[in-house]
N, C-alpha and C. Protein backbone atom coordinates (compact mmCIF):
# COMPACT_ATOMS: atom_id res chain seq x y z
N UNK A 1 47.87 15.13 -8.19
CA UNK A 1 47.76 16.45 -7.61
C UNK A 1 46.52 17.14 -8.16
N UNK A 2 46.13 18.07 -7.53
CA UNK A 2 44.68 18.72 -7.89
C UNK A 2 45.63 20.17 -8.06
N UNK A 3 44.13 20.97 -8.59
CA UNK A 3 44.83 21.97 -9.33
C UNK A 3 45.65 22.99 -8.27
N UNK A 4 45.61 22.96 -6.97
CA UNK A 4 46.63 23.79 -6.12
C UNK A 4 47.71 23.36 -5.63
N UNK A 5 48.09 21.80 -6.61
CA UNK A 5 49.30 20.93 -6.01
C UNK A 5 49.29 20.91 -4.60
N UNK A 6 48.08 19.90 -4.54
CA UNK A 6 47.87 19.30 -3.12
C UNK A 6 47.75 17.94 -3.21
N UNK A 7 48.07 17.01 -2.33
CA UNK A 7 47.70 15.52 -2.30
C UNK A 7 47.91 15.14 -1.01
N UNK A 8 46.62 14.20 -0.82
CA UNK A 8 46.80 13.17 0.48
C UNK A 8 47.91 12.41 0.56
N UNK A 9 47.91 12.02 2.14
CA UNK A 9 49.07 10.96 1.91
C UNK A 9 48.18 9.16 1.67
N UNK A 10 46.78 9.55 1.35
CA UNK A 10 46.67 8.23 1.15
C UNK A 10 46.76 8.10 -0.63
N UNK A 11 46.95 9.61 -1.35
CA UNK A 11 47.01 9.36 -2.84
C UNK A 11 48.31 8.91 -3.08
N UNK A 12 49.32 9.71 -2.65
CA UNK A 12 50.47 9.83 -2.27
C UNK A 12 51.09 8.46 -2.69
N UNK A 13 50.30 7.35 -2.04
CA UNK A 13 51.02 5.81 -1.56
C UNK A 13 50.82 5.29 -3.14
N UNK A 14 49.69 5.49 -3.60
CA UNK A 14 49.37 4.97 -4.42
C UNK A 14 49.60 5.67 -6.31
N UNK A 15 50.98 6.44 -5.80
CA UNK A 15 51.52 7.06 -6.99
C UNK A 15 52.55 6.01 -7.94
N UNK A 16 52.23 5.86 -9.27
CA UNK A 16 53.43 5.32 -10.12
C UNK A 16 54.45 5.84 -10.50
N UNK A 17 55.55 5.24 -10.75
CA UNK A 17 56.79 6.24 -10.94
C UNK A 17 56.83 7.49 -11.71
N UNK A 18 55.85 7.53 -12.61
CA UNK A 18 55.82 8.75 -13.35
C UNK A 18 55.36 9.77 -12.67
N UNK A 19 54.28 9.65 -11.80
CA UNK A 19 53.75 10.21 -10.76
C UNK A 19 54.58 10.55 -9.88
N UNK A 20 55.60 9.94 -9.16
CA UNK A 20 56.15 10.30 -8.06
C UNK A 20 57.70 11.32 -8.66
N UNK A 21 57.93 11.08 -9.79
CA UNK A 21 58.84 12.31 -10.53
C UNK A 21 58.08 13.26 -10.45
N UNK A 22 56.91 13.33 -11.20
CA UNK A 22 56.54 14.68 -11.03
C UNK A 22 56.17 15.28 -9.83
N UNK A 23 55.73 14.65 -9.18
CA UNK A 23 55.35 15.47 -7.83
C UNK A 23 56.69 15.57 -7.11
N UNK A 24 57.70 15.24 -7.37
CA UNK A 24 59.19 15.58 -6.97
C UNK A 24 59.62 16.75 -7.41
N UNK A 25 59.00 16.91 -8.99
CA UNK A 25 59.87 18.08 -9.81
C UNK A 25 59.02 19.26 -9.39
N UNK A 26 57.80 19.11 -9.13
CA UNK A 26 56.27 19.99 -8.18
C UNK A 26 57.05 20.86 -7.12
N UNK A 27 57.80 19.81 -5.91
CA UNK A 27 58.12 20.40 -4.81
C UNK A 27 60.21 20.97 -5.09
N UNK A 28 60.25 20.53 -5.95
CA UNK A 28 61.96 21.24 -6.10
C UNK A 28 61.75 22.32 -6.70
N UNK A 29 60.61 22.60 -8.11
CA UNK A 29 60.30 23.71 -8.31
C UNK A 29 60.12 25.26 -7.07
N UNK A 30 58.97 24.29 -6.11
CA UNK A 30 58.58 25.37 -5.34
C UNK A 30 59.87 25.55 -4.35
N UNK A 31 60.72 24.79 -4.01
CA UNK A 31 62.04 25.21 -3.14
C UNK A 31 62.70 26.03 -3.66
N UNK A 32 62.70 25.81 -4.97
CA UNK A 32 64.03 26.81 -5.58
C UNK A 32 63.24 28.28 -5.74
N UNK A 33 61.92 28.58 -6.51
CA UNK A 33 60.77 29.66 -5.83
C UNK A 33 61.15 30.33 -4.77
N UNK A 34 60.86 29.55 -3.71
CA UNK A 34 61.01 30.46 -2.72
C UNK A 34 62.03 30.57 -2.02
N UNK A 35 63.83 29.52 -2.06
CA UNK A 35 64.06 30.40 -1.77
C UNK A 35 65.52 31.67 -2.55
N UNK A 36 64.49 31.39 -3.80
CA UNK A 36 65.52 32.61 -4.55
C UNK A 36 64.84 33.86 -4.24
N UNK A 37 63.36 34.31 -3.30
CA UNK A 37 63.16 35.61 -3.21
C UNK A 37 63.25 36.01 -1.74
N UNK A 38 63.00 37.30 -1.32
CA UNK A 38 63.66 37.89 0.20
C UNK A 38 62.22 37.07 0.98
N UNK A 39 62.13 37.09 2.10
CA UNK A 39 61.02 37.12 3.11
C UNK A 39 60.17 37.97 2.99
N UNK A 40 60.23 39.60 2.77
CA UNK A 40 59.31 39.72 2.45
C UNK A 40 58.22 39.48 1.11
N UNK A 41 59.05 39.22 0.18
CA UNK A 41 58.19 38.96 -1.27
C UNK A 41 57.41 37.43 -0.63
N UNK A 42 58.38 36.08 0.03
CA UNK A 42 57.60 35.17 0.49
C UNK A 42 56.42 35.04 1.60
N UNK A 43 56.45 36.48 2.13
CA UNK A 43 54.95 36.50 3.18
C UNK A 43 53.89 37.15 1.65
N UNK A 44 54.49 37.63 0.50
CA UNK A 44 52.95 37.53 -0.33
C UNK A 44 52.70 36.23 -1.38
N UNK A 45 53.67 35.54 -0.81
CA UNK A 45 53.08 34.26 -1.86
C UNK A 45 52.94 32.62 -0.85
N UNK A 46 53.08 33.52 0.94
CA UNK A 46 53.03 31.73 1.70
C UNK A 46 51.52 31.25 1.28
N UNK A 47 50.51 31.79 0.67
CA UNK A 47 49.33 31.48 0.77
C UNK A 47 49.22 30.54 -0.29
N UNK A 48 50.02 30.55 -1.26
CA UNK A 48 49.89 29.80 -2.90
C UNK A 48 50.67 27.98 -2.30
N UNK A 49 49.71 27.30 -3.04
CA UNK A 49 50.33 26.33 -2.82
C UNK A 49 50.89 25.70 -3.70
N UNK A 50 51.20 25.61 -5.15
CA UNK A 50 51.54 25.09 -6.38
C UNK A 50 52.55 25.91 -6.66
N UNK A 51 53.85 25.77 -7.65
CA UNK A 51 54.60 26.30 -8.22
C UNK A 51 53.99 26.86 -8.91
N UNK A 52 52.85 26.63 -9.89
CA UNK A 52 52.77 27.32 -10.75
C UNK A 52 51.62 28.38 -10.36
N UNK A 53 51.07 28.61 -8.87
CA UNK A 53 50.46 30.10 -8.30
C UNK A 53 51.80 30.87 -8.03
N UNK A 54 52.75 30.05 -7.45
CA UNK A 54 53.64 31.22 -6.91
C UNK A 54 54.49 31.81 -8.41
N UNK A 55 54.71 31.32 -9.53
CA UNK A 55 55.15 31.49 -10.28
C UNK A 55 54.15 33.15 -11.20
N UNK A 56 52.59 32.76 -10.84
CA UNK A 56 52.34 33.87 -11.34
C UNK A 56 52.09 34.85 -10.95
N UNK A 57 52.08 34.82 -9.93
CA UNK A 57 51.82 35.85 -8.98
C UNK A 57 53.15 36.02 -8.47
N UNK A 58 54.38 36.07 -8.71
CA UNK A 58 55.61 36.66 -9.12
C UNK A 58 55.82 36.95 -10.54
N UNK A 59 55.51 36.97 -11.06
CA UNK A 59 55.47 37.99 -12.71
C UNK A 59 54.25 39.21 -12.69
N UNK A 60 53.08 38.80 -11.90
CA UNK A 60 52.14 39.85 -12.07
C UNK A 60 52.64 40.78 -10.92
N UNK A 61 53.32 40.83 -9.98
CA UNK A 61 53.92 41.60 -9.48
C UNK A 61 55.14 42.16 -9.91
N UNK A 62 56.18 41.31 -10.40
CA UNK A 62 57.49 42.35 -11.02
C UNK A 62 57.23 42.67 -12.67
N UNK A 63 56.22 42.24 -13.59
CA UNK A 63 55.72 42.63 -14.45
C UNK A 63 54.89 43.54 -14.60
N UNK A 64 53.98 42.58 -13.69
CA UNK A 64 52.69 43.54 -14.20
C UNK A 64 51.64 43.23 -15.05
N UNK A 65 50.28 43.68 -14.96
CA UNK A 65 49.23 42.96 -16.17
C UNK A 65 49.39 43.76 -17.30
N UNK A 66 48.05 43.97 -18.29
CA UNK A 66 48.11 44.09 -19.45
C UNK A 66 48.53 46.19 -18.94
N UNK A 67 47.27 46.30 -18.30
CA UNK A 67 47.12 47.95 -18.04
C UNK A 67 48.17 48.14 -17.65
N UNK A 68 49.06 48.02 -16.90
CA UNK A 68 50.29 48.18 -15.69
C UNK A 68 51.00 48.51 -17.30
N UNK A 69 51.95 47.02 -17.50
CA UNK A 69 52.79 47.27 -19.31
C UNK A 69 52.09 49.25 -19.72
N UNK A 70 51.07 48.86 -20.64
CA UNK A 70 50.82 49.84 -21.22
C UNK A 70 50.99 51.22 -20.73
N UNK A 71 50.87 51.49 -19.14
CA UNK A 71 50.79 52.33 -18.45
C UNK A 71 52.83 52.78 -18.19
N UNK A 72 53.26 51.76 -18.09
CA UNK A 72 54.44 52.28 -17.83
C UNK A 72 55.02 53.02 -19.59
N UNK A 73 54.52 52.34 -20.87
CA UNK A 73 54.89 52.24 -21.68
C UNK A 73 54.63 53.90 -22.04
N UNK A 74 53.66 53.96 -21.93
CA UNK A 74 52.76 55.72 -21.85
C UNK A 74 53.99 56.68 -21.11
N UNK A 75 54.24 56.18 -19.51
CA UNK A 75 55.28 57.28 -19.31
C UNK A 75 56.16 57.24 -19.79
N UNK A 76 57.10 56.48 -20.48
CA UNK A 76 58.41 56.45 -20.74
C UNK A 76 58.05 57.00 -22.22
N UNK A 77 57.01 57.41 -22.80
CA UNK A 77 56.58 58.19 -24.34
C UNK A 77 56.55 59.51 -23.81
């Protein structure tokens, strides 16, 4: 897989078993992703193709970055 968990189907053929677990555990990850959130949260992440884009870009949205934290931290002082 390349870094947006993509692969041909001619890499595909030529995967070893260790290979073909992980790119199993790749796509059960992203099933269970998407569908533990509503439709609309999944029209802002159909664009990500890897578990681990949709994974962060669901924390930087119900989290938040560094400023966001600090900023909420400020109002609740």
């Amino acid at each position: 897989m390349d870094e947006e968990g993509m692969v041909n189907n001619t890499a595909r053929k030529l995967f070893t078993t260790e290979q073909r677990k992980q790119y199993m555990k790749h796509h059960k990850v992203k099933e269970i992703l998407t569908n533990a959130i509503t439709h609309a949260e999944f029209l802002k992440i159909v664009d990500k193709s890897s578990a681990k884009s949709i994974w962060d870009s669901l924390c930087s949205t119900y989290e938040g970055n560094k400023q966001v934290r600090e900023a909420k931290a400020n109002l609740l002082v």
